[in-house]
N, C-alpha and C. Protein backbone atom coordinates (compact mmCIF):
# COMPACT_ATOMS: atom_id res chain seq x y z
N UNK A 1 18.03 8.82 -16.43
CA UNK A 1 17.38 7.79 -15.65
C UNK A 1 16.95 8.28 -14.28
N UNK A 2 17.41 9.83 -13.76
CA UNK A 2 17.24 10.02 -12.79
C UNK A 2 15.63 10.07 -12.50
N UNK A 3 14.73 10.52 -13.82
CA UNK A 3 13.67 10.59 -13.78
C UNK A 3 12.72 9.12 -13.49
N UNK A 4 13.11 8.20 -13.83
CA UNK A 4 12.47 6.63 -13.70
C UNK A 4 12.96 6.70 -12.68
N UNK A 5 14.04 6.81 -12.17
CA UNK A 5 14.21 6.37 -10.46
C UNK A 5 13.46 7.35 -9.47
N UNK A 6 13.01 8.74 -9.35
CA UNK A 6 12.36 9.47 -8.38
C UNK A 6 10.85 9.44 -9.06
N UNK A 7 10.25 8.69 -10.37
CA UNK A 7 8.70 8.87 -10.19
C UNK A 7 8.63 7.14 -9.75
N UNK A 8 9.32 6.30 -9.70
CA UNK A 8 9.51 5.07 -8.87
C UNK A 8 9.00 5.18 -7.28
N UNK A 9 9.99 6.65 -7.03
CA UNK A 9 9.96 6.64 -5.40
C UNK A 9 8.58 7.38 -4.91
N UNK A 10 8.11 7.81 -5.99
CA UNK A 10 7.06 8.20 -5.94
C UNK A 10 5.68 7.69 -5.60
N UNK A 11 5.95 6.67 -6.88
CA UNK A 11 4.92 5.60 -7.01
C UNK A 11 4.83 4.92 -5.34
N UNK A 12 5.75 4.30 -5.39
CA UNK A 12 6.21 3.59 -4.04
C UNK A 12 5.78 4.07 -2.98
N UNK A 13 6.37 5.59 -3.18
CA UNK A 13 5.70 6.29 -1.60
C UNK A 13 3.71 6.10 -1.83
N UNK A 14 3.21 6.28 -2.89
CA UNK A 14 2.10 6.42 -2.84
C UNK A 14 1.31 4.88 -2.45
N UNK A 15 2.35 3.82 -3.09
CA UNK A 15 1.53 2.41 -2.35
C UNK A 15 2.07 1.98 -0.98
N UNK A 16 2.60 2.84 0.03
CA UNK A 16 2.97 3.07 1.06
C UNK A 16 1.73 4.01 2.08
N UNK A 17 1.93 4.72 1.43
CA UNK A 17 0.96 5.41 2.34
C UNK A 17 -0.59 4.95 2.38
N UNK A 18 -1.12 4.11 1.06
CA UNK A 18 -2.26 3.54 0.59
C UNK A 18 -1.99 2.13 2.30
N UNK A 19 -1.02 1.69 2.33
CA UNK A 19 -0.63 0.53 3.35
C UNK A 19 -1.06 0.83 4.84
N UNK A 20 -0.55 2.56 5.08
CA UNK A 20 -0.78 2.95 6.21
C UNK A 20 -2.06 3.17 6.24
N UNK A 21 -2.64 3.37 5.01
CA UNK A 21 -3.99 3.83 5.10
C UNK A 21 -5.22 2.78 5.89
N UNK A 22 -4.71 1.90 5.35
CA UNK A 22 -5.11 0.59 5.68
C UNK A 22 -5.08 -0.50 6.96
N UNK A 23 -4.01 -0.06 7.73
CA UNK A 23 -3.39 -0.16 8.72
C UNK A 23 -4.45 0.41 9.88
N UNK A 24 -4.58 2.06 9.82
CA UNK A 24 -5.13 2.80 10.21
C UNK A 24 -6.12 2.31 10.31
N UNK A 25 -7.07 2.12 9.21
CA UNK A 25 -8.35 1.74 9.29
C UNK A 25 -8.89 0.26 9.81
N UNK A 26 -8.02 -0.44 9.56
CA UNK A 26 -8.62 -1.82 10.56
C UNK A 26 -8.31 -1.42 11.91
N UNK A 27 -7.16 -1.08 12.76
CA UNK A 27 -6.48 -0.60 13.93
C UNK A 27 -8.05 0.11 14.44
N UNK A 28 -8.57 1.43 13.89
CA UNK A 28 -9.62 1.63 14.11
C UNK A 28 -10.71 0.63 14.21
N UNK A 29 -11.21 -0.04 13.80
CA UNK A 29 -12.23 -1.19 13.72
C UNK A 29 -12.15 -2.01 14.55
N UNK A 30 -10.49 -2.36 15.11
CA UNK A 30 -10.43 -3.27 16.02
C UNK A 30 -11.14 -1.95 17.64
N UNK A 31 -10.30 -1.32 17.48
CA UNK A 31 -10.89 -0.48 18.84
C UNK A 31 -12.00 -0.12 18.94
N UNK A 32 -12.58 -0.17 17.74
CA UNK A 32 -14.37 0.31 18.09
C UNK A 32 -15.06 -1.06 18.81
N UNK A 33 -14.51 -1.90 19.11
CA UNK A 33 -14.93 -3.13 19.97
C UNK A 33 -16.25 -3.75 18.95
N UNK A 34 -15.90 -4.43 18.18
CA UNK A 34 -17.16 -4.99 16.95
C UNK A 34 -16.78 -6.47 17.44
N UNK A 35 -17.71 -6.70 16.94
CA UNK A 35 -17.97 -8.21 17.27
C UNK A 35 -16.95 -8.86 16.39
N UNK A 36 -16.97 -10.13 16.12
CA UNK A 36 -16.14 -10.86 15.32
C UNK A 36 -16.20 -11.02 14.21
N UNK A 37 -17.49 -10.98 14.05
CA UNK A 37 -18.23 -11.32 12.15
C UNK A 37 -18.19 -9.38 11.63
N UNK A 38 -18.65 -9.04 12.64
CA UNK A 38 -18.38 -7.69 11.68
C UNK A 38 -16.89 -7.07 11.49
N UNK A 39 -15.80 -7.24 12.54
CA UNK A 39 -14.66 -6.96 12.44
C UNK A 39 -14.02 -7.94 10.95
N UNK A 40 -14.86 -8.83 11.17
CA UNK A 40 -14.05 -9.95 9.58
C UNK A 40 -14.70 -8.91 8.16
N UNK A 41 -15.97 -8.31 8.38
CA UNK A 41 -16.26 -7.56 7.09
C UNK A 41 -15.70 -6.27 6.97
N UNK A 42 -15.11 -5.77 8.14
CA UNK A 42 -14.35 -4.53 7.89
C UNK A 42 -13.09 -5.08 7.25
N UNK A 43 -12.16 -6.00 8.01
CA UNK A 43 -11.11 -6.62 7.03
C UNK A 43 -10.79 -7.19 5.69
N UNK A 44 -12.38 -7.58 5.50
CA UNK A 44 -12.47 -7.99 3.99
C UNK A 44 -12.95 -6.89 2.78
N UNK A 45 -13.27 -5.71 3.63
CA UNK A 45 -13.59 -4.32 2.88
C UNK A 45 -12.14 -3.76 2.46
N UNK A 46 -11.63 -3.97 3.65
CA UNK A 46 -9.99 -3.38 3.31
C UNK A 46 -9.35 -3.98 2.66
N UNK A 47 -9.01 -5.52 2.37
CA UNK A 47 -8.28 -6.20 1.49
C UNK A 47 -7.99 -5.84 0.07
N UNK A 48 -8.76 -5.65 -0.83
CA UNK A 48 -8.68 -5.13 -1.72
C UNK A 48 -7.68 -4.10 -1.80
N UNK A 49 -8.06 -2.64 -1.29
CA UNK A 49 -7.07 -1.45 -1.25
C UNK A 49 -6.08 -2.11 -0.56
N UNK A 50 -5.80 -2.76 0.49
CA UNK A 50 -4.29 -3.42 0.82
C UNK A 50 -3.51 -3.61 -0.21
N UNK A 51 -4.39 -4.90 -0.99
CA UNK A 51 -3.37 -5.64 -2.30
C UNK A 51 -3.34 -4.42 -2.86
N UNK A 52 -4.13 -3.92 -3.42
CA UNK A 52 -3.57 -2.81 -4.73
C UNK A 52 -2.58 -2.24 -4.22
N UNK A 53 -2.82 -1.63 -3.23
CA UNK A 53 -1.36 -1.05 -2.69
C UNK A 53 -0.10 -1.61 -2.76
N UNK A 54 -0.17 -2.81 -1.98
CA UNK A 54 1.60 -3.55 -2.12
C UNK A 54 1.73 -3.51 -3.40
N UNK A 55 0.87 -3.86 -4.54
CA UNK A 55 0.80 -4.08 -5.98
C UNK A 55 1.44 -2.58 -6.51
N UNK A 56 1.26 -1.82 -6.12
CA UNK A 56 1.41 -0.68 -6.90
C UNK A 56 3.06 -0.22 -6.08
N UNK A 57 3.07 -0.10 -4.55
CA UNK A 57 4.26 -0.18 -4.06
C UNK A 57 5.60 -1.21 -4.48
N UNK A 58 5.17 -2.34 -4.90
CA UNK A 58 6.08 -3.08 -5.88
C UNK A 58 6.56 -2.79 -7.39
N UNK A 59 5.39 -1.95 -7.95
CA UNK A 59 5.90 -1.56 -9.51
C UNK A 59 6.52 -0.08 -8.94
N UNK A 60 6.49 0.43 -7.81
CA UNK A 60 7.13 1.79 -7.90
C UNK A 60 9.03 0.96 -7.48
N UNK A 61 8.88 -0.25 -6.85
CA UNK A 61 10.43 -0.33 -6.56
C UNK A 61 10.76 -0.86 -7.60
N UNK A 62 9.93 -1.55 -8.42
CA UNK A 62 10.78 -2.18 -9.83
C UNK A 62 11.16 -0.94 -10.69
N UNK A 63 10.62 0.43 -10.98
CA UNK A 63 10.88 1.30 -11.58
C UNK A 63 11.82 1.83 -11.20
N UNK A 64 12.57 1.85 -9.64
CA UNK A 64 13.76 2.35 -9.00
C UNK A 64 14.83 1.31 -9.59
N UNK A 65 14.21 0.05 -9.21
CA UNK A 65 15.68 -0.41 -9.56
C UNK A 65 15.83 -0.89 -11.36
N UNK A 66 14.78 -0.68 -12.17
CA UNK A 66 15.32 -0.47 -13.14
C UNK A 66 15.69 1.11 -13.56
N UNK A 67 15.52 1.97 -12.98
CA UNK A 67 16.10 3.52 -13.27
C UNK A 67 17.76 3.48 -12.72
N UNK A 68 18.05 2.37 -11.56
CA UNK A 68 19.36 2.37 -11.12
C UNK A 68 20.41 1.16 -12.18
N UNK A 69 19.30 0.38 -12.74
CA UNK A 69 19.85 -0.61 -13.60
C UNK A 69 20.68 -0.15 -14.75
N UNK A 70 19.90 1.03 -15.14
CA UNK A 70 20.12 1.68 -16.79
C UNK A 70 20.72 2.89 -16.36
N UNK A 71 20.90 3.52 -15.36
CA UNK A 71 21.81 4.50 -15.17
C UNK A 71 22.93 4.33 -14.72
């Protein structure tokens, strides 16, 4: 089971860093000083890759804690 629990942490790390990615990139958008309507279409460009991310960062912790479940 050790293997379901470290490609878990894997997964996880990867919809983690997809989070920061995201983070990053509005943080940027806000400092480029954009108006309001265009700062709302940079945020709604990013939404998407946000959700997938938590989405995918959630099936990497369900794979941890079922690798800790069964081991």
């Amino acid at each position: 089971m050790d293997i379901l629990i470290w490609s878990g942490a894997a997964v996880s790390f990867a919809g983690l860093c997809g989070l920061v990615y995201c983070i990053l990139r509005v943080n940027k958008a806000r400092k480029a000083g954009l108006s309001d309507e265009e700062l709302r279409e940079q945020v709604k460009a990013v939404m998407p890759i946000n959700l997938g991310s938590l989405f995918v960062s959630v099936l990497g912790l369900m794979l941890v804690i079922l690798g800790i479940f069964l081991g």
